[in-house]
N, C-alpha and C. Protein backbone atom coordinates (compact mmCIF):
# COMPACT_ATOMS: atom_id res chain seq x y z
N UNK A 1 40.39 -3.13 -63.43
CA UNK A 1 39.36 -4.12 -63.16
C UNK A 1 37.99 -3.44 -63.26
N UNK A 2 37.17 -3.94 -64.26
CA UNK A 2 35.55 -3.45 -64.28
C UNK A 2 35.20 -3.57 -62.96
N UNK A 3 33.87 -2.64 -62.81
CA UNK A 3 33.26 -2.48 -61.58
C UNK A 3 31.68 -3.84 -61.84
N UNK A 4 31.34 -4.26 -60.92
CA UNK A 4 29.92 -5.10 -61.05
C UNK A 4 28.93 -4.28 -60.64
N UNK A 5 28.50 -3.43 -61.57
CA UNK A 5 27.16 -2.21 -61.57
C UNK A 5 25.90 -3.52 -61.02
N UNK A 6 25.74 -4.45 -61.39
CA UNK A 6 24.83 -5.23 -61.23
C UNK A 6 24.64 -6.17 -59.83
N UNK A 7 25.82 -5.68 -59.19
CA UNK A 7 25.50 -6.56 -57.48
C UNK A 7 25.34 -5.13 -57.55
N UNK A 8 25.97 -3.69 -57.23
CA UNK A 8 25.31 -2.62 -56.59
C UNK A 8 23.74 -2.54 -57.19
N UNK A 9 23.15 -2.44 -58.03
CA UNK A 9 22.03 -2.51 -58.53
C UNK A 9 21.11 -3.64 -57.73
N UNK A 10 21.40 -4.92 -57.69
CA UNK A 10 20.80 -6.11 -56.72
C UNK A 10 21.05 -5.68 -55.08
N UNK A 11 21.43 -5.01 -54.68
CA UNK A 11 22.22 -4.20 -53.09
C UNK A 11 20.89 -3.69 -52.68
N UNK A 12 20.71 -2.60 -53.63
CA UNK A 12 20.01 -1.26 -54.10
C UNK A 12 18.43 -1.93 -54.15
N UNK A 13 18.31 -3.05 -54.77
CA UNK A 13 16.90 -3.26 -54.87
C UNK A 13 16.10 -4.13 -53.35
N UNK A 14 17.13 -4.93 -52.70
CA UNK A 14 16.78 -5.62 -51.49
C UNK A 14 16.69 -4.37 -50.64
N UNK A 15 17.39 -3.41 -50.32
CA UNK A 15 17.68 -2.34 -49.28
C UNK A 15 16.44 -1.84 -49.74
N UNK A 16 15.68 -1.17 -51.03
CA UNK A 16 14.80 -1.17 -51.17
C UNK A 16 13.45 -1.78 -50.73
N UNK A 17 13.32 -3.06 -51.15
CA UNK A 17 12.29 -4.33 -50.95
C UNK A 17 12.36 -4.45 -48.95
N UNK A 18 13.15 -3.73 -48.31
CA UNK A 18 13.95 -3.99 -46.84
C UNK A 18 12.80 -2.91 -46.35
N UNK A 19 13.13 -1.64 -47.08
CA UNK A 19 12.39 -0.35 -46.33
C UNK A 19 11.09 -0.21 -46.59
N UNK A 20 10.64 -0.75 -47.45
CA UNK A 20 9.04 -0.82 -48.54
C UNK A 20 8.50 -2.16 -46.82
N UNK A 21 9.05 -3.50 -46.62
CA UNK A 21 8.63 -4.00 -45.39
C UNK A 21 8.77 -3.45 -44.22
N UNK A 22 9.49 -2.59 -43.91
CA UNK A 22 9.61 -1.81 -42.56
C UNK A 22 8.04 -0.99 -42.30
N UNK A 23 8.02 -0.16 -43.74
CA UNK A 23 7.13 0.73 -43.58
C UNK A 23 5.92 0.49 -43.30
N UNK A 24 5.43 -1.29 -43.69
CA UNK A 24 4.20 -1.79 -44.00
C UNK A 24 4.23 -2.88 -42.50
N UNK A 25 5.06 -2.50 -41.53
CA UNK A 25 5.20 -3.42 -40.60
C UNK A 25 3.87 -3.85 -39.50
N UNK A 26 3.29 -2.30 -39.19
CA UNK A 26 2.02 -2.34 -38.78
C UNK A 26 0.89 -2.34 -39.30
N UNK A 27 1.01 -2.54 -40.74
CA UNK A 27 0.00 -2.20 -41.31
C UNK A 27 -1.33 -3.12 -41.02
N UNK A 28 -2.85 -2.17 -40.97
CA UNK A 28 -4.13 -2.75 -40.74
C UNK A 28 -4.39 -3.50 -42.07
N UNK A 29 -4.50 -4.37 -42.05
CA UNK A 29 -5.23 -4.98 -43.10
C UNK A 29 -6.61 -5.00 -43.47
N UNK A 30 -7.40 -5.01 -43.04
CA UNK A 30 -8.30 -5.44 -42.82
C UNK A 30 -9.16 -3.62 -42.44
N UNK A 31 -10.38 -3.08 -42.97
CA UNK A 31 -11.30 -1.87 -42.27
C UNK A 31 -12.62 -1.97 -42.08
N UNK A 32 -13.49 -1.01 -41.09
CA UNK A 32 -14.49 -0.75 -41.41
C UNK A 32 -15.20 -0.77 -42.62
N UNK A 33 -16.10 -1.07 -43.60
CA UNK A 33 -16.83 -0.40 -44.85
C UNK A 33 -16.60 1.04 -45.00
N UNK A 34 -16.57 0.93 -46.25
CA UNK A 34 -15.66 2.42 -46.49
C UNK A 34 -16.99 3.64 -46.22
N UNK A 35 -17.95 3.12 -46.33
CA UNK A 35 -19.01 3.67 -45.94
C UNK A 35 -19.01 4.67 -44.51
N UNK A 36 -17.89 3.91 -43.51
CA UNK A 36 -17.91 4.62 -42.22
C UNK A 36 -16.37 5.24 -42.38
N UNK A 37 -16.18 5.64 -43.28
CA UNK A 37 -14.35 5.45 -43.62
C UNK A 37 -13.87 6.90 -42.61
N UNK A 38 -14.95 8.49 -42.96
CA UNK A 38 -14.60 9.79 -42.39
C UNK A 38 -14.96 9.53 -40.80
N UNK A 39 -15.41 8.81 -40.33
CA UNK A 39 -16.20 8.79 -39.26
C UNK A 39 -15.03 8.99 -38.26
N UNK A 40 -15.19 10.22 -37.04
CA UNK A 40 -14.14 10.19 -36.04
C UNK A 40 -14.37 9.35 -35.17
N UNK A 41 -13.56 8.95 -33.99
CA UNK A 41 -13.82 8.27 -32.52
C UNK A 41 -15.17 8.59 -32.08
N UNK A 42 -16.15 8.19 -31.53
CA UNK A 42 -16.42 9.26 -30.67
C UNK A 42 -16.38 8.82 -28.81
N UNK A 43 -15.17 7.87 -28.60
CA UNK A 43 -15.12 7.67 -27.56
C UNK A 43 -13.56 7.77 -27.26
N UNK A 44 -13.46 8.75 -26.27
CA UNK A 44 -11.46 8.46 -25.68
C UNK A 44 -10.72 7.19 -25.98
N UNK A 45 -9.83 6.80 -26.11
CA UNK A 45 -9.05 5.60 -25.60
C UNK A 45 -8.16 5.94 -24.57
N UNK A 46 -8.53 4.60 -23.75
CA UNK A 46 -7.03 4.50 -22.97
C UNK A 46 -6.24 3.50 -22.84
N UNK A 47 -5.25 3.52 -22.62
CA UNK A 47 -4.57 2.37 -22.41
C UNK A 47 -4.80 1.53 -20.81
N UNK A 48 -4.26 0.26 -21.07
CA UNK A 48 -4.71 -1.10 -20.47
C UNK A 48 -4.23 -1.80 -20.59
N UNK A 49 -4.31 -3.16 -19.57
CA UNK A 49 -3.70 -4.03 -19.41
C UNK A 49 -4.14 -4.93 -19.03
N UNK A 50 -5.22 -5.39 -19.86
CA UNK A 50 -6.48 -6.17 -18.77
C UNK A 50 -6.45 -7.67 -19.80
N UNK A 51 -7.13 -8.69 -18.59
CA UNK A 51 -6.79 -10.30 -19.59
C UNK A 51 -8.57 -10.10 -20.34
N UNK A 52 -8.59 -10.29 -21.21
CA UNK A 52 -9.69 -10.94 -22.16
C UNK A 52 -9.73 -12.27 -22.54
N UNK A 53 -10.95 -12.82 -22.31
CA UNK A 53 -11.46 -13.98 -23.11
C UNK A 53 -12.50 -13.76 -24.28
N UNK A 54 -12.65 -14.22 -25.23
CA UNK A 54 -13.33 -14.57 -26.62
C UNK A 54 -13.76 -15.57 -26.74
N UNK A 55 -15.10 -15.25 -27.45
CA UNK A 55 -15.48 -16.75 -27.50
C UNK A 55 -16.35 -15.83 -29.08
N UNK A 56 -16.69 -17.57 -29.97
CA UNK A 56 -17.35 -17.13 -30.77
C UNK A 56 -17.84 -18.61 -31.97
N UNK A 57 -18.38 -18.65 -32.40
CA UNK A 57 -18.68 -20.29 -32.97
C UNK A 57 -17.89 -21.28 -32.58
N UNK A 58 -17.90 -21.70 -31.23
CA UNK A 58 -17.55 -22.68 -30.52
C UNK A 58 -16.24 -22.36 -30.44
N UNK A 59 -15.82 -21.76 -30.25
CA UNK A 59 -14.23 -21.48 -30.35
C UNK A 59 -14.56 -20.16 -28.92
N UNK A 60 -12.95 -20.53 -28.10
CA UNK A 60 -12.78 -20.08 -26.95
C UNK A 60 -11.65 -19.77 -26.81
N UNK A 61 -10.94 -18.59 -26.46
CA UNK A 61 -9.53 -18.26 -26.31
C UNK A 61 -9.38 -17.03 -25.46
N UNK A 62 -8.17 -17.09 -25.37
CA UNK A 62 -7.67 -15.49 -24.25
C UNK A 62 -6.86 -14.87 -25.34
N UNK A 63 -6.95 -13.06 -24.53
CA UNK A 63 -5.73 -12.04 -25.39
C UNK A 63 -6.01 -11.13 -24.16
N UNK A 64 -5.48 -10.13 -24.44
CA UNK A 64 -5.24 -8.87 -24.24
C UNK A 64 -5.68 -7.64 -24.72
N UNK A 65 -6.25 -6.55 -23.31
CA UNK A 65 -6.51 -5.62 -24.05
C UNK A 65 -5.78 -4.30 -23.56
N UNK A 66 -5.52 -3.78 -24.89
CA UNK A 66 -4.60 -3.06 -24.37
C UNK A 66 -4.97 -1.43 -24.51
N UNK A 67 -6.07 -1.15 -25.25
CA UNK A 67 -6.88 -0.17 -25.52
C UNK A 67 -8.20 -0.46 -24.91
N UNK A 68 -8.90 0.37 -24.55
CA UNK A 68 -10.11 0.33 -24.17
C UNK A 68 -10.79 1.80 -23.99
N UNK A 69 -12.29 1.69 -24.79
CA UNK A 69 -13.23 3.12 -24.81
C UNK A 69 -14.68 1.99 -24.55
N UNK A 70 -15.33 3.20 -24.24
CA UNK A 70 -17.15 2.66 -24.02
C UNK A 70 -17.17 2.25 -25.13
N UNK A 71 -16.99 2.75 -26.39
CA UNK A 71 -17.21 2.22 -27.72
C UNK A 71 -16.48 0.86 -28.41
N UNK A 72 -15.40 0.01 -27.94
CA UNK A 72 -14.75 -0.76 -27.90
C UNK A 72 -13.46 -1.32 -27.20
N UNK A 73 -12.67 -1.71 -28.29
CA UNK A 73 -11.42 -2.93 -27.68
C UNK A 73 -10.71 -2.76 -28.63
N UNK A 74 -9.11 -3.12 -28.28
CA UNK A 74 -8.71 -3.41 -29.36
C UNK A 74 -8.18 -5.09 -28.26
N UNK A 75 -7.73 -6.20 -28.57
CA UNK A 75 -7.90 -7.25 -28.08
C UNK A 75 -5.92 -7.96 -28.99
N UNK A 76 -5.13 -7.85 -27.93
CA UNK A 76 -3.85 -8.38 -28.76
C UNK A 76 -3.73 -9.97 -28.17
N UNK A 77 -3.74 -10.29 -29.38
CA UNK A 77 -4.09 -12.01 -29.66
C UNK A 77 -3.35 -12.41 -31.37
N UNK A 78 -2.79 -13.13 -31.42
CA UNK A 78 -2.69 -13.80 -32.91
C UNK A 78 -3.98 -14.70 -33.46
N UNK A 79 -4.87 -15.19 -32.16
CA UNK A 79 -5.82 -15.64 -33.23
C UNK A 79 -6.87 -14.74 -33.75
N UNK A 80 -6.78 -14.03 -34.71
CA UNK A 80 -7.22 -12.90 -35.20
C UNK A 80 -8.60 -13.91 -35.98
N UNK A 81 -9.87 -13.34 -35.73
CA UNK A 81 -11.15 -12.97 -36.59
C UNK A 81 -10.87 -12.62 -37.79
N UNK A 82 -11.89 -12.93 -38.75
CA UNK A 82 -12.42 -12.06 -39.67
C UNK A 82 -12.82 -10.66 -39.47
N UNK A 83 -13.01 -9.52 -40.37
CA UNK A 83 -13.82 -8.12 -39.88
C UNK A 83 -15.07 -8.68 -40.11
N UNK A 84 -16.11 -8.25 -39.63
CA UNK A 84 -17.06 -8.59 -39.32
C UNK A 84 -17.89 -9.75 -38.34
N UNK A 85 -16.68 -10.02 -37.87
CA UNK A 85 -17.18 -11.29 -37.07
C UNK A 85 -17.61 -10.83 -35.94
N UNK A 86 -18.74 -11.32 -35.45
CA UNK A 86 -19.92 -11.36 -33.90
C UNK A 86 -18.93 -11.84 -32.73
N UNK A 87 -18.24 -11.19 -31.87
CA UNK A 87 -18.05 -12.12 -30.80
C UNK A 87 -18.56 -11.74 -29.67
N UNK A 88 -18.41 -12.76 -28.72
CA UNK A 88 -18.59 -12.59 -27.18
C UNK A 88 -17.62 -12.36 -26.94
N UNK A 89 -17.42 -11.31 -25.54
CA UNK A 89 -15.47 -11.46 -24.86
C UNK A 89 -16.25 -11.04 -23.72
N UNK A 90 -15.39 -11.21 -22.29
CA UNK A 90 -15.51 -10.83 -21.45
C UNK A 90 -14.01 -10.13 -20.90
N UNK A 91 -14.14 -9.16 -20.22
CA UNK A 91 -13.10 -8.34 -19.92
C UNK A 91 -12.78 -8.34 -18.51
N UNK A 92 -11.55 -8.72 -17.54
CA UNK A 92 -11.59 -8.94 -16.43
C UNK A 92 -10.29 -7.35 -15.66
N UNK A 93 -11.34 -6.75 -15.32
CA UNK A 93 -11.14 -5.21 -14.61
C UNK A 93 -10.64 -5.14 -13.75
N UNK A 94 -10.22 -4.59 -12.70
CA UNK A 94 -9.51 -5.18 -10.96
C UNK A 94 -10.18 -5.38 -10.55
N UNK A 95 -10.20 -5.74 -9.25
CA UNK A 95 -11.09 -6.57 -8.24
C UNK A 95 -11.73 -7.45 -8.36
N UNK A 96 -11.92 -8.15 -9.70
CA UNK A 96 -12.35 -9.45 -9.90
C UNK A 96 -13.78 -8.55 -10.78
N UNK A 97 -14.09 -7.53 -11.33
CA UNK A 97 -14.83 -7.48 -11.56
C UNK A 97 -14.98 -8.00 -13.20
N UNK A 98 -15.89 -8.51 -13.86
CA UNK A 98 -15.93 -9.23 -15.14
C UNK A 98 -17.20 -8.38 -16.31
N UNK A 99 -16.41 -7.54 -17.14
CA UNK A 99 -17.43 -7.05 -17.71
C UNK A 99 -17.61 -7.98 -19.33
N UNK A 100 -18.77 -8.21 -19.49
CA UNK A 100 -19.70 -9.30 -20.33
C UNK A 100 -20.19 -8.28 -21.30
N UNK A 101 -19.57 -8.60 -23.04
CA UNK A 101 -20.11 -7.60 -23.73
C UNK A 101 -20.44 -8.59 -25.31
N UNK A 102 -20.76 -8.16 -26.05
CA UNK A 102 -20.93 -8.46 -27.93
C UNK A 102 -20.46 -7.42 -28.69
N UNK A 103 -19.64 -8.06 -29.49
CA UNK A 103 -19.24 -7.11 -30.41
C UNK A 103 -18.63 -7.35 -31.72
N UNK A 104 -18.05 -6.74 -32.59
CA UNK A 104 -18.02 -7.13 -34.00
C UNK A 104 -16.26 -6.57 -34.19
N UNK A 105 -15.63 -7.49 -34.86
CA UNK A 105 -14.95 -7.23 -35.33
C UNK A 105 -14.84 -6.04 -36.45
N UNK A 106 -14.22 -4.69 -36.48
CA UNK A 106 -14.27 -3.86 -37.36
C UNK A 106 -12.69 -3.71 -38.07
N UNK A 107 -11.64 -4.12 -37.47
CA UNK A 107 -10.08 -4.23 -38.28
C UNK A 107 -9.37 -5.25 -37.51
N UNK A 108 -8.31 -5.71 -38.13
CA UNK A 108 -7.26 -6.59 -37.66
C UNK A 108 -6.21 -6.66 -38.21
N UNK A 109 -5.15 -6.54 -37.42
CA UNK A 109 -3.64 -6.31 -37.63
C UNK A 109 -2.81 -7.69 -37.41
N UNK A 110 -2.20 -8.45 -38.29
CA UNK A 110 -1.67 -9.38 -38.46
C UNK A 110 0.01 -9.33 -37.95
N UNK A 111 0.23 -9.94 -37.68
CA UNK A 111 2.12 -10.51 -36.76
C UNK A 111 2.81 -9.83 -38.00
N UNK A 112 3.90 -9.63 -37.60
CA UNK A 112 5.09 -9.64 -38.55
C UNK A 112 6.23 -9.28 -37.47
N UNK A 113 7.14 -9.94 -38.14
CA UNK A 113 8.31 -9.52 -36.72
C UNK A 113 8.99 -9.14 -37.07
N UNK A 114 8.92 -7.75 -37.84
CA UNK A 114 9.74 -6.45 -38.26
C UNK A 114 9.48 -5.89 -37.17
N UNK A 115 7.71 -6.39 -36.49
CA UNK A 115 7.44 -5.03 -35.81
C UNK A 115 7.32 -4.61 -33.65
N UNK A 116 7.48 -3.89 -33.55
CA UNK A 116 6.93 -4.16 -32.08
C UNK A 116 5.44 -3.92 -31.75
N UNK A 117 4.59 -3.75 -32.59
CA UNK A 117 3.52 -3.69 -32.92
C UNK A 117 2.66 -4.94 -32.43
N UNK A 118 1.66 -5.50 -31.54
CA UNK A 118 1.08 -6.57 -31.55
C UNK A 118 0.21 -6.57 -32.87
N UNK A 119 -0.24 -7.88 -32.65
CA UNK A 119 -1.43 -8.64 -33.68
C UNK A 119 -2.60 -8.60 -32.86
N UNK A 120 -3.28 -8.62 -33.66
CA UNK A 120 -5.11 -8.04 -32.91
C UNK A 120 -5.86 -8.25 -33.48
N UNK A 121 -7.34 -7.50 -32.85
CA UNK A 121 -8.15 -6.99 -33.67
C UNK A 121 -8.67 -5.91 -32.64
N UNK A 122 -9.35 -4.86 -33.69
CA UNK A 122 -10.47 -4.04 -32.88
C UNK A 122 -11.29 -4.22 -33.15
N UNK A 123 -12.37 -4.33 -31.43
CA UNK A 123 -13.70 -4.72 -32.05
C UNK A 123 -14.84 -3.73 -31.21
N UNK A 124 -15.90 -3.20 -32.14
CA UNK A 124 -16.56 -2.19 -31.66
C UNK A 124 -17.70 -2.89 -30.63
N UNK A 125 -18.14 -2.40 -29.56
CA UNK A 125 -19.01 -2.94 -28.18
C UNK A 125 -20.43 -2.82 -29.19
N UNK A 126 -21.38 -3.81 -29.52
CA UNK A 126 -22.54 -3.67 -29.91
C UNK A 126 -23.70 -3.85 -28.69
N UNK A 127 -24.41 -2.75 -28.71
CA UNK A 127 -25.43 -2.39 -27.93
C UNK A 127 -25.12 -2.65 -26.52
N UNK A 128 -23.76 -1.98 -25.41
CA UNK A 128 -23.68 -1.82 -24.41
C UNK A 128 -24.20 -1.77 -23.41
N UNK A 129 -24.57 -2.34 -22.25
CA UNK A 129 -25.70 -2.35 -21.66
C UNK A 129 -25.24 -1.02 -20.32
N UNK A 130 -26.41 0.04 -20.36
CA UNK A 130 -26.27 1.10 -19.40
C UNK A 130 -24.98 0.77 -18.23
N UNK A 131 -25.20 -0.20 -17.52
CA UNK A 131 -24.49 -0.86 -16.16
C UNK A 131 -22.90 -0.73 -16.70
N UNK A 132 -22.79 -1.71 -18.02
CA UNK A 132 -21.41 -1.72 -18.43
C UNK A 132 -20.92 -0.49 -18.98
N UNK A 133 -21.46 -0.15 -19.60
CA UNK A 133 -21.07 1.44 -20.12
C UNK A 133 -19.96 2.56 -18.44
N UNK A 134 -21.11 2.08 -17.80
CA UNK A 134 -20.82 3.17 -16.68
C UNK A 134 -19.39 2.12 -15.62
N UNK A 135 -19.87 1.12 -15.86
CA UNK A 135 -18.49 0.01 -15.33
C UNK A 135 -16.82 0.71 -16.09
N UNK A 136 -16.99 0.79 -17.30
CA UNK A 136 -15.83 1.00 -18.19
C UNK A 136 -15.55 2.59 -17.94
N UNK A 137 -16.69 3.59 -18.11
CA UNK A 137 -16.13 4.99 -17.49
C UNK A 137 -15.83 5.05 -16.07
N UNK A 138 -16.36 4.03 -15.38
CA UNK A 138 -15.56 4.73 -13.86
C UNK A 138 -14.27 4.07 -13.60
N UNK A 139 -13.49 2.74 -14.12
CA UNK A 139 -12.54 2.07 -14.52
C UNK A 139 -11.50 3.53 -15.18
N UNK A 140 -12.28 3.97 -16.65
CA UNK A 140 -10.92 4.48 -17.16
C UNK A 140 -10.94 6.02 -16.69
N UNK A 141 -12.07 6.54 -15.77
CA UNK A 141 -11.52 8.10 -15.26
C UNK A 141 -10.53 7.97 -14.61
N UNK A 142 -9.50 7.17 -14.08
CA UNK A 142 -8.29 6.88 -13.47
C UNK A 142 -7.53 6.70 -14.25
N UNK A 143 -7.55 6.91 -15.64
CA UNK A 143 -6.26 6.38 -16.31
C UNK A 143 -6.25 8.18 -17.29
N UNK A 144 -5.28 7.97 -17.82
CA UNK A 144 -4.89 9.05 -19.04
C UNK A 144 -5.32 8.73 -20.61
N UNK A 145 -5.83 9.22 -21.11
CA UNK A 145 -6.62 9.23 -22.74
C UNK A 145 -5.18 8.91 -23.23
N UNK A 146 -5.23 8.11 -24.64
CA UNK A 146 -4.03 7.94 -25.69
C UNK A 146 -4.53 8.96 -26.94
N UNK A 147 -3.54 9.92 -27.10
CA UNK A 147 -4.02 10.41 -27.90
C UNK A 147 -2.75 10.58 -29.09
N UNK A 148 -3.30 10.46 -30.05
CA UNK A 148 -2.88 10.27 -31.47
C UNK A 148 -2.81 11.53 -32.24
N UNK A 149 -2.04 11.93 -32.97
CA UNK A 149 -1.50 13.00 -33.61
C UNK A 149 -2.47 12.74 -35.07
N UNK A 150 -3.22 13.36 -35.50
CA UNK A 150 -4.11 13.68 -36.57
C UNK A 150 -3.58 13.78 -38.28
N UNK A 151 -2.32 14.25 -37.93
CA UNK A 151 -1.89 14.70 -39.47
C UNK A 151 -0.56 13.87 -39.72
């Protein structure tokens, strides 16, 4: 009895087309201008667990943040922004305290449910006001930096 080279070949190309989506499961879509492309952090992250609200051309919603530096957010929500988009969010800290910021969308990571990965965006804090700056460092000197492997 011949062998069917052509279902192993069709096997071979889905198992393929299978691992090519695994790999791309978190992928950012969306970056900065390549203009800022080398640019490092220059603020810690830490992790969080804090509720966010958004607001932004009449549009109002909640997410999650699950990263947080003086320099931004990352905000896990499916209703994902554009990059570049202006928003308002307010960030609610313990004790009821409510920090009030502007900021811009700089990437966003879209759903897929390959992944355990949320959907988001990160958005960088534009022009921080002294008070909040120092609100968010005395918040995260109690927590542990996330730190990310370079290579």
């Amino acid at each position: 009895m011949p062998l069917d080279l052509s279902a192993r070949s069709h096997d071979a190309n889905e198992a393929e087309a299978l691992d090519e989506e695994r790999r791309e499961e978190a992928r950012i879509l969306s970056m900065a201008p390549k203009s800022e492309e080398g640019r490092r952090r220059e603020h810690s992250r830490f992790h969080v667990d804090l509720d966010v609200t958004v607001g932004s051309d009449h549009n109002f919603y909640a997410g999650f943040a699950e990263n947080l530096s003086a320099g931004g957010v990352f905000i896990a929500t499916h209703k994902l922004k554009p990059v570049g988009s202006k928003i308002e969010l307010t960030i609610n800290l313990p004790d009821g305290v409510q920090l009030r910021a502007e900021g811009e969308v700089r990437w966003i990571r879209v759903f897929n449910e390959l992944s355990d990965t949320p959907p988001g965006m990160g958005v960088k804090f534009n022009d921080l006001a002294d008070a909040s700056v120092s609100l968010i460092q005395g918040f995260l000197e109690r927590r542990d930096p996330l730190f990310f492997d370079d290579e």
